[in-house]
Protein backbone atom coordinates (compact mmCIF):
# COMPACT_ATOMS: atom_id res chain seq x y z
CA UNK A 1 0.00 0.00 0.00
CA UNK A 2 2.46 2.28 1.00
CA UNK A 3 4.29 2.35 -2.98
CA UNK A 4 1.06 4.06 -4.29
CA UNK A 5 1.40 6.63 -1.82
CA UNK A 6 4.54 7.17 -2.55
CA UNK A 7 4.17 7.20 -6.80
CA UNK A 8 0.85 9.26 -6.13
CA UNK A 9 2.63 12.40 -5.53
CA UNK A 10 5.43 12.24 -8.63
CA UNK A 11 2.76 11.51 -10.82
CA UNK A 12 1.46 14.66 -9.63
CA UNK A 13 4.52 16.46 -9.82
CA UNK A 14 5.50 14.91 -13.28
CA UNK A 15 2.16 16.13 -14.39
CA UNK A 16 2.82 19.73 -13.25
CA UNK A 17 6.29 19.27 -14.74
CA UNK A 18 4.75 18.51 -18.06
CA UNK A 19 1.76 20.98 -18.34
CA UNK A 20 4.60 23.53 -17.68
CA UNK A 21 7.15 22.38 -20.05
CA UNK A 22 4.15 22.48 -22.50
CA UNK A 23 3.08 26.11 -21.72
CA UNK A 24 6.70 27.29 -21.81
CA UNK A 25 7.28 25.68 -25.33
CA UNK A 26 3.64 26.97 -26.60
CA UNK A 27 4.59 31.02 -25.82
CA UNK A 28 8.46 30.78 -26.45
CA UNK A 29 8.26 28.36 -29.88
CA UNK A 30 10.37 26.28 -28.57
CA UNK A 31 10.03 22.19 -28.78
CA UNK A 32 9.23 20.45 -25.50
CA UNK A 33 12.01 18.31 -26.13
CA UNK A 34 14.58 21.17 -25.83
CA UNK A 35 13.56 22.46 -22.60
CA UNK A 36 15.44 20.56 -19.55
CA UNK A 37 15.50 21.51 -15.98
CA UNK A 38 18.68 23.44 -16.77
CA UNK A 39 17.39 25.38 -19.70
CA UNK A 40 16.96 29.38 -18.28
CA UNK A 41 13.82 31.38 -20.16
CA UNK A 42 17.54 33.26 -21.73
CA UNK A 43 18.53 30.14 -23.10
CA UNK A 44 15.24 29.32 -24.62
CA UNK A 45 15.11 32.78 -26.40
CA UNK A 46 12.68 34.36 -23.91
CA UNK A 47 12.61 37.78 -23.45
CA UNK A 48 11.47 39.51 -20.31
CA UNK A 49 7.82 40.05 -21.72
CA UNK A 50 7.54 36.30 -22.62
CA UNK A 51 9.06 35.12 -18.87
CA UNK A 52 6.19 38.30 -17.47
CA UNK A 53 3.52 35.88 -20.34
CA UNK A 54 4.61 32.51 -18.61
CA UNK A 55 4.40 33.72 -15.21
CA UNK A 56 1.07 34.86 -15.97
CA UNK A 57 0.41 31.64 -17.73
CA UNK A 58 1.34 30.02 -14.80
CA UNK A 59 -0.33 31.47 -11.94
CA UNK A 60 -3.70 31.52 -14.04
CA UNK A 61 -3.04 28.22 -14.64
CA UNK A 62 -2.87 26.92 -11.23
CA UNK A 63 -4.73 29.61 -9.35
CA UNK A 64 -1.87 31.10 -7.34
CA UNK A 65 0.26 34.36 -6.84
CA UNK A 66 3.26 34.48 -7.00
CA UNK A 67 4.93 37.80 -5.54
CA UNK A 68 7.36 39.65 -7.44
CA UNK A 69 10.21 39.33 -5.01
CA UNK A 70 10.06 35.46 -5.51
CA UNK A 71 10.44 35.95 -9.52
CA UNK A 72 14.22 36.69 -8.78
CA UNK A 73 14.34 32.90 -7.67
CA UNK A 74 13.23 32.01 -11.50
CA UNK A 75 16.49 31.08 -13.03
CA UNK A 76 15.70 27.84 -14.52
CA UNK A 77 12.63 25.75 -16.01
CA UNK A 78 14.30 23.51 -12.88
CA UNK A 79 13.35 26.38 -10.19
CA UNK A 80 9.77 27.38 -12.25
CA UNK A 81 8.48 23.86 -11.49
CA UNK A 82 9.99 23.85 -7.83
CA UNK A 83 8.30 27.58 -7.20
CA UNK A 84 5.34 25.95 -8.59
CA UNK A 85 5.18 22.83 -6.54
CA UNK A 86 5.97 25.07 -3.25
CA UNK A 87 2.99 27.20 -4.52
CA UNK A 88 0.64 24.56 -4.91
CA UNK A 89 1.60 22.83 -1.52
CA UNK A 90 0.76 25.78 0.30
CA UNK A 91 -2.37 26.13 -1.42
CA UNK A 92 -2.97 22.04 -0.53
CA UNK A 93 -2.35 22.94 3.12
């Protein structure tokens, strides 16, 4: 019993992952394939009005707010999904 609680959660979490990695390629024309938890919104050919359009994206998405002094912690499509997951957590309680 206790594996499906423990492969409940990262299908979860791979399904956040994925809806993101999908958004992110949708406004920056990007293939899916080519974004990795490394790849910055700089690397991906973002400007700062695209990474303001994903944010935005993001937080109508999922129904949360995220503050401007925790987009500085944004470097990566690594620490959007982490920001995300911390987001949604609080919001689950």
């Amino acid at each position: 019993m206790s594996e499906h609680k423990d492969v409940a959660p990262r299908v979860g979490a791979d399904r956040v992952a994925s809806e993101i990695r999908s958004l992110i390629a949708e406004i920056v024309e990007v293939p899916e394939e080519s974004i990795t938890d490394t790849s910055s919104f700089a690397d991906l050919g973002a400007d700062s009005l695209m990474a303001l359009e994903i944010v935005a994206s993001i937080e109508k998405k999922y129904r949360i707010q995220v503050p401007e002094e925790d987009l500085q912690r944004i470097k990566s499509f690594g620490d959007t999904i982490a920001l995300v997951r911390e987001y949604l957590a609080r919001a689950a309680g």
